[in-house]
PDB file of N, CA and C in Angstrom:
ATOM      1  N   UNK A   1       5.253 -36.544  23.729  1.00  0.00           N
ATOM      2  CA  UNK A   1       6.034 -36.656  22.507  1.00  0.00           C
ATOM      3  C   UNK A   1       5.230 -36.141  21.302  1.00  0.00           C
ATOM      4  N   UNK A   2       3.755 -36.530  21.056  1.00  0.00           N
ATOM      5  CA  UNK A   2       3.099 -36.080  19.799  1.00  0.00           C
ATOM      6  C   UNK A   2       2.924 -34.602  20.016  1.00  0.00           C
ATOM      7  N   UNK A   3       2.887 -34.414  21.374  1.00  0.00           N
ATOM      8  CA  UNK A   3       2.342 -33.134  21.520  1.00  0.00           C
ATOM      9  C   UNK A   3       3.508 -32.133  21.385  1.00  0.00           C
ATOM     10  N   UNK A   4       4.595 -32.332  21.503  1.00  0.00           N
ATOM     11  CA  UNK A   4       5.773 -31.753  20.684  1.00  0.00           C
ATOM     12  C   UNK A   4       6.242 -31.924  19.653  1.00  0.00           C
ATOM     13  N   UNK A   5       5.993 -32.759  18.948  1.00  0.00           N
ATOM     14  CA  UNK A   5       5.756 -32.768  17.174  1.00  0.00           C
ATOM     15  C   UNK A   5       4.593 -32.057  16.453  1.00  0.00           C
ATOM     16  N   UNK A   6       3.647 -31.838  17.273  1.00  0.00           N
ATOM     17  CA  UNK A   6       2.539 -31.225  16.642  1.00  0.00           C
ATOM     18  C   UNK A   6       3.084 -29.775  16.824  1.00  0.00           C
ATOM     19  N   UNK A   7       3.379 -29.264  18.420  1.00  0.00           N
ATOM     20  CA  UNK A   7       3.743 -27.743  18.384  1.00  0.00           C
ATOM     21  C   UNK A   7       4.730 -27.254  17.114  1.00  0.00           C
ATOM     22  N   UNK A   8       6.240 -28.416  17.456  1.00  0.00           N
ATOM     23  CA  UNK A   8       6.852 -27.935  16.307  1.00  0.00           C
ATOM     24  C   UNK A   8       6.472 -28.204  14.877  1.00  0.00           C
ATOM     25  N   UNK A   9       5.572 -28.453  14.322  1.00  0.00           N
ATOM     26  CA  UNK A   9       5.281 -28.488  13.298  1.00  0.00           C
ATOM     27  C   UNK A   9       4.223 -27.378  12.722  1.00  0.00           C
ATOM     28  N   UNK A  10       3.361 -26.896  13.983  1.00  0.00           N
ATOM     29  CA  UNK A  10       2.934 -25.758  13.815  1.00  0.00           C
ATOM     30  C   UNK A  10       3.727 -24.395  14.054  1.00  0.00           C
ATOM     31  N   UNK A  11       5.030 -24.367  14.821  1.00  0.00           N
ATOM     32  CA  UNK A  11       6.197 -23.327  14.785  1.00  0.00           C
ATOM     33  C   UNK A  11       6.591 -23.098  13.050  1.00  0.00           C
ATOM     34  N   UNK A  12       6.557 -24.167  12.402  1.00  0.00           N
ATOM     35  CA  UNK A  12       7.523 -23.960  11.448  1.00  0.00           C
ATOM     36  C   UNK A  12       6.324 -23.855  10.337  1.00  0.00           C
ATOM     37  N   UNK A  13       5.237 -24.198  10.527  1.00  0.00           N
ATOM     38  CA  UNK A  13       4.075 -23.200   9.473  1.00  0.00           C
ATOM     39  C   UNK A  13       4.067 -21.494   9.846  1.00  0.00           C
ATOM     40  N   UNK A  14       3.896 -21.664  10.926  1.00  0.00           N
ATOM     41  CA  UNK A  14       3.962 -20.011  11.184  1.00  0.00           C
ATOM     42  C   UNK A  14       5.027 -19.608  10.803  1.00  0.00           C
ATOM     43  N   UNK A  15       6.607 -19.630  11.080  1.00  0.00           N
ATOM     44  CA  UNK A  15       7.483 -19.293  10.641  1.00  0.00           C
ATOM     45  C   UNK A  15       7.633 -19.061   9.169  1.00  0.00           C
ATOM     46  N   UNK A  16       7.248 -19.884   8.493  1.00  0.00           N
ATOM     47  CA  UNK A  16       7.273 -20.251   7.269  1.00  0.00           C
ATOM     48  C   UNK A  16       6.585 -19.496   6.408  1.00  0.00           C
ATOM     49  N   UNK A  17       5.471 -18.925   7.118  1.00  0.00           N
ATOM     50  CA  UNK A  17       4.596 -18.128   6.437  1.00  0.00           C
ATOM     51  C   UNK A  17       4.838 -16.362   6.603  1.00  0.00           C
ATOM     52  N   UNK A  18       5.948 -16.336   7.604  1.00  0.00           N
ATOM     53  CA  UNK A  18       6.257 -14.810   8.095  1.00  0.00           C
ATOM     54  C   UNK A  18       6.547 -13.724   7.093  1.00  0.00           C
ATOM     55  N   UNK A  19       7.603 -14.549   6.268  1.00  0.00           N
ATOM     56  CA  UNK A  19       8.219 -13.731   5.090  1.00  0.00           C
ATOM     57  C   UNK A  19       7.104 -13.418   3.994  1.00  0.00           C
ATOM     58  N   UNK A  20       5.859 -14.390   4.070  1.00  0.00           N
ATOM     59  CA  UNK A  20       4.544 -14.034   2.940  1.00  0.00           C
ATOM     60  C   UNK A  20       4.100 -12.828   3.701  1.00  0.00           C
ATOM     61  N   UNK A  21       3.665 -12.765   4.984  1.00  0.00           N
ATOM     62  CA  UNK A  21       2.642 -11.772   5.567  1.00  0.00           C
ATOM     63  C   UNK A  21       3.557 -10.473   5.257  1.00  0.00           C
ATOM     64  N   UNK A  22       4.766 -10.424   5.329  1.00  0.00           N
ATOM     65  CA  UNK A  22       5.439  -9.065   5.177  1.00  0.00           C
ATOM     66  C   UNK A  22       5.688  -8.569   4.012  1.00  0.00           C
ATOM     67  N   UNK A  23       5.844  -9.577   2.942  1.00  0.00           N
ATOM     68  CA  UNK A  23       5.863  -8.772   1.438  1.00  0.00           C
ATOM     69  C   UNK A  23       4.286  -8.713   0.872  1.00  0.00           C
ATOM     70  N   UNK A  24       3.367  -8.730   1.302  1.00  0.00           N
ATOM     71  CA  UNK A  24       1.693  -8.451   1.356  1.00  0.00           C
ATOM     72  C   UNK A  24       1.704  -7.143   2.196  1.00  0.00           C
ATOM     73  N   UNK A  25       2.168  -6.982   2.912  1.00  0.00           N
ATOM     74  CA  UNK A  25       1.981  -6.032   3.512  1.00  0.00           C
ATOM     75  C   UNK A  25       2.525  -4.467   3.491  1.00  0.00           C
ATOM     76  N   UNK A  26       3.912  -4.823   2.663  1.00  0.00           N
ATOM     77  CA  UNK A  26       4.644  -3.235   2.404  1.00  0.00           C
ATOM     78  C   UNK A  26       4.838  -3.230   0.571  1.00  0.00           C
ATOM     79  N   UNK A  27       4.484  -2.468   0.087  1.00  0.00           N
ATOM     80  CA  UNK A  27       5.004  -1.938  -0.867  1.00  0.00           C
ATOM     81  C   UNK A  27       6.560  -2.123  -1.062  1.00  0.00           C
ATOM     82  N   UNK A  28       7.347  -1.999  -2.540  1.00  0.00           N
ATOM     83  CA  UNK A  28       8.680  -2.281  -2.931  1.00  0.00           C
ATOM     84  C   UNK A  28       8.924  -0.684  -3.438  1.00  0.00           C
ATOM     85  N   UNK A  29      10.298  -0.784  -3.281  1.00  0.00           N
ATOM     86  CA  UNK A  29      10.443   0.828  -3.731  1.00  0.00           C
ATOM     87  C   UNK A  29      10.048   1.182  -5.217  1.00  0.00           C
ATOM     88  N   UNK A  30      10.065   0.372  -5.983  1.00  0.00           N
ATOM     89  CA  UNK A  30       9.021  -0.056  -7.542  1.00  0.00           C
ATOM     90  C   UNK A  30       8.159   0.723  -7.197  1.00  0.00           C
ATOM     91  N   UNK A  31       7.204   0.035  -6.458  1.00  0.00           N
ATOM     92  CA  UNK A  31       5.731  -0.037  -6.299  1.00  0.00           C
ATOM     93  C   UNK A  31       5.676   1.857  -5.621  1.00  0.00           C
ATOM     94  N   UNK A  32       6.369   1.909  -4.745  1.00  0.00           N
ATOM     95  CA  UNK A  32       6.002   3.419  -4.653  1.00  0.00           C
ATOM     96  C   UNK A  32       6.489   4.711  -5.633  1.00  0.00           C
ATOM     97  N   UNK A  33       7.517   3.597  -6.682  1.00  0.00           N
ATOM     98  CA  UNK A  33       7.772   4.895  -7.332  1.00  0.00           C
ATOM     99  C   UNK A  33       6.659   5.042  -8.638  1.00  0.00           C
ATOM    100  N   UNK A  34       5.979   4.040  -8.886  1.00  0.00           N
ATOM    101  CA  UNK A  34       4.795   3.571  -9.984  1.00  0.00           C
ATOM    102  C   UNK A  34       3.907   4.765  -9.459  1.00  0.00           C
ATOM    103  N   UNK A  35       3.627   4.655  -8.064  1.00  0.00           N
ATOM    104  CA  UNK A  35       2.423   5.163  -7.257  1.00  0.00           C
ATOM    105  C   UNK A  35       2.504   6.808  -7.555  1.00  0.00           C
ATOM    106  N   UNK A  36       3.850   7.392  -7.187  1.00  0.00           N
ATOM    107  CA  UNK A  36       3.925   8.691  -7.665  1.00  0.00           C
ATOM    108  C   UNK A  36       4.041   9.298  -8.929  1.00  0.00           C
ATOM    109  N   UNK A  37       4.234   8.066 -10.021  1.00  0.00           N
ATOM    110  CA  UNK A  37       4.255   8.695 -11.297  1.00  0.00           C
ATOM    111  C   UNK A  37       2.732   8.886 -11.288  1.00  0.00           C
ATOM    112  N   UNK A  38       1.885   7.864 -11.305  1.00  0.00           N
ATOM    113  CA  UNK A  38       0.551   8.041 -11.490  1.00  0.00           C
ATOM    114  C   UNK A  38      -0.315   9.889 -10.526  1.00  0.00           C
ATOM    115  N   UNK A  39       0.358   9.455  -9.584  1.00  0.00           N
ATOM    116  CA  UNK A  39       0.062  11.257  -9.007  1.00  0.00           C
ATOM    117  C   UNK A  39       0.045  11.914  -9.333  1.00  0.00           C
ATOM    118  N   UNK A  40       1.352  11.869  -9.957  1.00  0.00           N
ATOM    119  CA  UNK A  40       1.836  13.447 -10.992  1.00  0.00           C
ATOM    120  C   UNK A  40       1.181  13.747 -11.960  1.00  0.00           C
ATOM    121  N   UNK A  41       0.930  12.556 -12.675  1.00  0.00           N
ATOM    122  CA  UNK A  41       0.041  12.584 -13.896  1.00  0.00           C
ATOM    123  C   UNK A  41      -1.766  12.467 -13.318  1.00  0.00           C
ATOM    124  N   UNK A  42      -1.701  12.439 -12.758  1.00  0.00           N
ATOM    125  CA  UNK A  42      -3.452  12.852 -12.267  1.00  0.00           C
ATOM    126  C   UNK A  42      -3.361  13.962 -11.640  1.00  0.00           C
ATOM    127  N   UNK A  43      -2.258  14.778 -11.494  1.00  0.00           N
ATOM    128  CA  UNK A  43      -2.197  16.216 -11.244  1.00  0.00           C
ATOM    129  C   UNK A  43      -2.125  17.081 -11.902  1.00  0.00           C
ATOM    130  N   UNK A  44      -1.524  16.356 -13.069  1.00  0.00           N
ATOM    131  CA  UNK A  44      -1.726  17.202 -14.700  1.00  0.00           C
ATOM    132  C   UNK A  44      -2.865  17.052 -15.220  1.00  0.00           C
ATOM    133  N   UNK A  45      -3.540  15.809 -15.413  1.00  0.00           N
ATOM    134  CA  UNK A  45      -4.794  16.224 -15.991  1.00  0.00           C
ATOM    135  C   UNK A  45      -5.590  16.979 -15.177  1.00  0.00           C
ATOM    136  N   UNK A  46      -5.920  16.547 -14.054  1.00  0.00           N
ATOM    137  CA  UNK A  46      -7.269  17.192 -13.279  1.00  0.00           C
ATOM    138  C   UNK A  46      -7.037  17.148 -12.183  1.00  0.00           C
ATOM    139  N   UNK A  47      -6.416  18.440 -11.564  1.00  0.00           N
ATOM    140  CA  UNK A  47      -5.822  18.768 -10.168  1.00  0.00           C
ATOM    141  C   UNK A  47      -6.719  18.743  -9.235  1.00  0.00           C
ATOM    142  N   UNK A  48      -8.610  19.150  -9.177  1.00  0.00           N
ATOM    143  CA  UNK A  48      -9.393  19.128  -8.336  1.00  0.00           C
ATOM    144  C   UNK A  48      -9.474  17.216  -7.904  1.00  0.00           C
ATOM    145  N   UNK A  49      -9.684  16.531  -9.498  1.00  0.00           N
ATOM    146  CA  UNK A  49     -10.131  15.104  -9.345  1.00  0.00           C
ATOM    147  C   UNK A  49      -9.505  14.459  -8.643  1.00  0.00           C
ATOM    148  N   UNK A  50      -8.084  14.970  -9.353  1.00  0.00           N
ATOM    149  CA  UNK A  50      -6.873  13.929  -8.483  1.00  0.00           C
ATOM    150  C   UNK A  50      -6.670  14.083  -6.609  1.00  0.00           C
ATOM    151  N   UNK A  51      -6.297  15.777  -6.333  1.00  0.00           N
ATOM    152  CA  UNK A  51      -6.405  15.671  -5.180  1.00  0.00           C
ATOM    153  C   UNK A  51      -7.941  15.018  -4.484  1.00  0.00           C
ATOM    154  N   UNK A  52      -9.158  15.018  -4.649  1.00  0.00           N
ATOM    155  CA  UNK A  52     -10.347  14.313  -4.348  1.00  0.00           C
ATOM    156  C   UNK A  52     -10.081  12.615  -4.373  1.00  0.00           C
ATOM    157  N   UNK A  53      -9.529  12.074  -5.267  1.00  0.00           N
ATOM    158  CA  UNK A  53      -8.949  10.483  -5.415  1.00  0.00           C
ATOM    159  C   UNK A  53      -7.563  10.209  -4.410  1.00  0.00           C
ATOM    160  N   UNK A  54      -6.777  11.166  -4.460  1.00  0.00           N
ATOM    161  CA  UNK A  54      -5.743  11.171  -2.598  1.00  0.00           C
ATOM    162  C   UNK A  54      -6.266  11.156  -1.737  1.00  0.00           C
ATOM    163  N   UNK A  55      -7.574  11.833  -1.371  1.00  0.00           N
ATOM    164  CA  UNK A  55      -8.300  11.847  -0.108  1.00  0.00           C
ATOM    165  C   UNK A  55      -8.774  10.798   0.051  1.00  0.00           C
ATOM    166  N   UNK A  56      -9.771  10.235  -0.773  1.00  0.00           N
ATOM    167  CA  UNK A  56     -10.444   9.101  -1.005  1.00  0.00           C
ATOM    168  C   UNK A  56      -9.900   7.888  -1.112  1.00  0.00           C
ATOM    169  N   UNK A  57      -8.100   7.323  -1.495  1.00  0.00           N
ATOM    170  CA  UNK A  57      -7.627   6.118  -1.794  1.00  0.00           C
ATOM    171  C   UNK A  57      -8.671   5.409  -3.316  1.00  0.00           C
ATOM    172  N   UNK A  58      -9.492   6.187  -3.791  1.00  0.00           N
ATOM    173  CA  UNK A  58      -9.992   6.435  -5.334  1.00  0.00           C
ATOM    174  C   UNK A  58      -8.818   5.549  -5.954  1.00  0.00           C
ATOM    175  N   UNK A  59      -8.866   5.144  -7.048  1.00  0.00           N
ATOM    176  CA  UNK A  59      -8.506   4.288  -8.093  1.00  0.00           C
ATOM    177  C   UNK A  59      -6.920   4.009  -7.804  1.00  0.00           C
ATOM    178  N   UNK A  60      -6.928   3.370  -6.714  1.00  0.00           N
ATOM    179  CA  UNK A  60      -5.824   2.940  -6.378  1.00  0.00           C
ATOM    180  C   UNK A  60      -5.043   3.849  -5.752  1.00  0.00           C
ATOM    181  N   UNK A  61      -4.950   4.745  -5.572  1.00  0.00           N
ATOM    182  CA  UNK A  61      -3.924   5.648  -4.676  1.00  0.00           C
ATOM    183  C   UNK A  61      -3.416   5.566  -3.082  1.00  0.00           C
ATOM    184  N   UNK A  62      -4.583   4.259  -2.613  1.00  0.00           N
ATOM    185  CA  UNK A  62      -4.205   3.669  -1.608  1.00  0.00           C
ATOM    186  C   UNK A  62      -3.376   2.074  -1.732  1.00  0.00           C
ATOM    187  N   UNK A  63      -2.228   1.936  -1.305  1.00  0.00           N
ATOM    188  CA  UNK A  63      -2.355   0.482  -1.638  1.00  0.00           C
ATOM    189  C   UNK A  63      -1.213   0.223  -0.528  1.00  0.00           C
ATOM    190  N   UNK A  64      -1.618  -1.250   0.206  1.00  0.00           N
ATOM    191  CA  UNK A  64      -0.632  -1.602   0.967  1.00  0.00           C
ATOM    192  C   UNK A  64      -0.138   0.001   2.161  1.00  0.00           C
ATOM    193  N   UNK A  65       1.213  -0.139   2.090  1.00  0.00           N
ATOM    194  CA  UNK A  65       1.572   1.403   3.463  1.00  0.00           C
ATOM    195  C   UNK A  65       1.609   2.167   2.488  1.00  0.00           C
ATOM    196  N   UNK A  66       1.166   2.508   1.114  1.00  0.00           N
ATOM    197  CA  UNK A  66       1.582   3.613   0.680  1.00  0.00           C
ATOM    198  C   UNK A  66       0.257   4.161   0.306  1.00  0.00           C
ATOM    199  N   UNK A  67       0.215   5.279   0.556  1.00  0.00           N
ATOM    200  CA  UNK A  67      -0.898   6.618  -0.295  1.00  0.00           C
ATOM    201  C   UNK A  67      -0.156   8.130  -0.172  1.00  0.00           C
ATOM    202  N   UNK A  68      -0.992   8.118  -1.128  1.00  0.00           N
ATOM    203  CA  UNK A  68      -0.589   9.951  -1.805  1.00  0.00           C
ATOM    204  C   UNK A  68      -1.280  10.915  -1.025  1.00  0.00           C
ATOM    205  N   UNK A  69       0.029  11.970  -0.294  1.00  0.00           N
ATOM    206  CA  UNK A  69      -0.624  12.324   0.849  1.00  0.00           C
ATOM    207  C   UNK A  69      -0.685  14.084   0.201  1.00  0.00           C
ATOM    208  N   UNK A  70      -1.454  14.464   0.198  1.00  0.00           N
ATOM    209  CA  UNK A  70      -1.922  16.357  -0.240  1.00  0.00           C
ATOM    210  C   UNK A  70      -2.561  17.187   0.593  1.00  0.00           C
ATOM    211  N   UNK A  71      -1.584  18.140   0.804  1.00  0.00           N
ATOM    212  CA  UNK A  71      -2.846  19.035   1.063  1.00  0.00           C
ATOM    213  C   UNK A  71      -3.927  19.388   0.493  1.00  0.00           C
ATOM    214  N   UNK A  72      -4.760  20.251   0.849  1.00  0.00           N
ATOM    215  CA  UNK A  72      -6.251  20.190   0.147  1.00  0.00           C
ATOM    216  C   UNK A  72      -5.729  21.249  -0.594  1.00  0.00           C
ATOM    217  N   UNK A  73      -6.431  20.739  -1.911  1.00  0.00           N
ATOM    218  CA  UNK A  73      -5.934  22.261  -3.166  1.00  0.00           C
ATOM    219  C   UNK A  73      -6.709  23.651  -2.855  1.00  0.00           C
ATOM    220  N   UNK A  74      -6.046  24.450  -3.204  1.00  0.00           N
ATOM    221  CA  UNK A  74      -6.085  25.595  -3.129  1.00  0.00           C
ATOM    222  C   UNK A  74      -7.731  26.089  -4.118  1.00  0.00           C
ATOM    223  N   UNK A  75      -8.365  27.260  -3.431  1.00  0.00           N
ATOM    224  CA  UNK A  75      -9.746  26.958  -4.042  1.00  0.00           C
ATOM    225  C   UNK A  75      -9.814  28.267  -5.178  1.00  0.00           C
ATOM    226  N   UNK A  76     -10.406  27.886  -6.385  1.00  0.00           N
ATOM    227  CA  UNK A  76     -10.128  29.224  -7.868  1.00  0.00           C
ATOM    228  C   UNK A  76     -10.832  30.016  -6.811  1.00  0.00           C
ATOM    229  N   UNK A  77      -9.782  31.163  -7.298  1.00  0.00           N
ATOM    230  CA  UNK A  77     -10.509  32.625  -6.639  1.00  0.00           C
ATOM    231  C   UNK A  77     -10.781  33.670  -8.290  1.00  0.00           C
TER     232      UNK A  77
END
């Protein structure tokens, strides 16, 4: 008997906690559209820096499932 009050009481912590682990874990469509303004605009100032900070996940460009994905810039000829 305790030992089935204890399981279910540990079912319903885990359960309980499911919906936390998944909004920790994905980005909101907000959050990725924040992510690409900031891209754009670190592509305007400094196209070498910025693509180098995409590679790197640098000042946030990694976060949660989302990062800013580039090809490698093109090199001054």
């Amino acid at each position: 008997m305790l030992r089935n009050v204890i399981f279910a009481a540990v079912a319903v912590l885990i359960l309980s906690a499911a919906p936390t682990l998944a909004e920790t874990q994905f980005a909101t469509p907000e959050e990725a559209k924040a992510l690409l303004e900031r891209a754009v605009a670190a592509v305007k100032e400094d196209k070498a820096k910025a693509f180098e900070m995409f590679a790197t996940g640098e000042d946030g460009f990694k976060s949660k499932d989302l990062y800013v994905g580039a090809p490698t810039p093109p090199t001054a000829s």
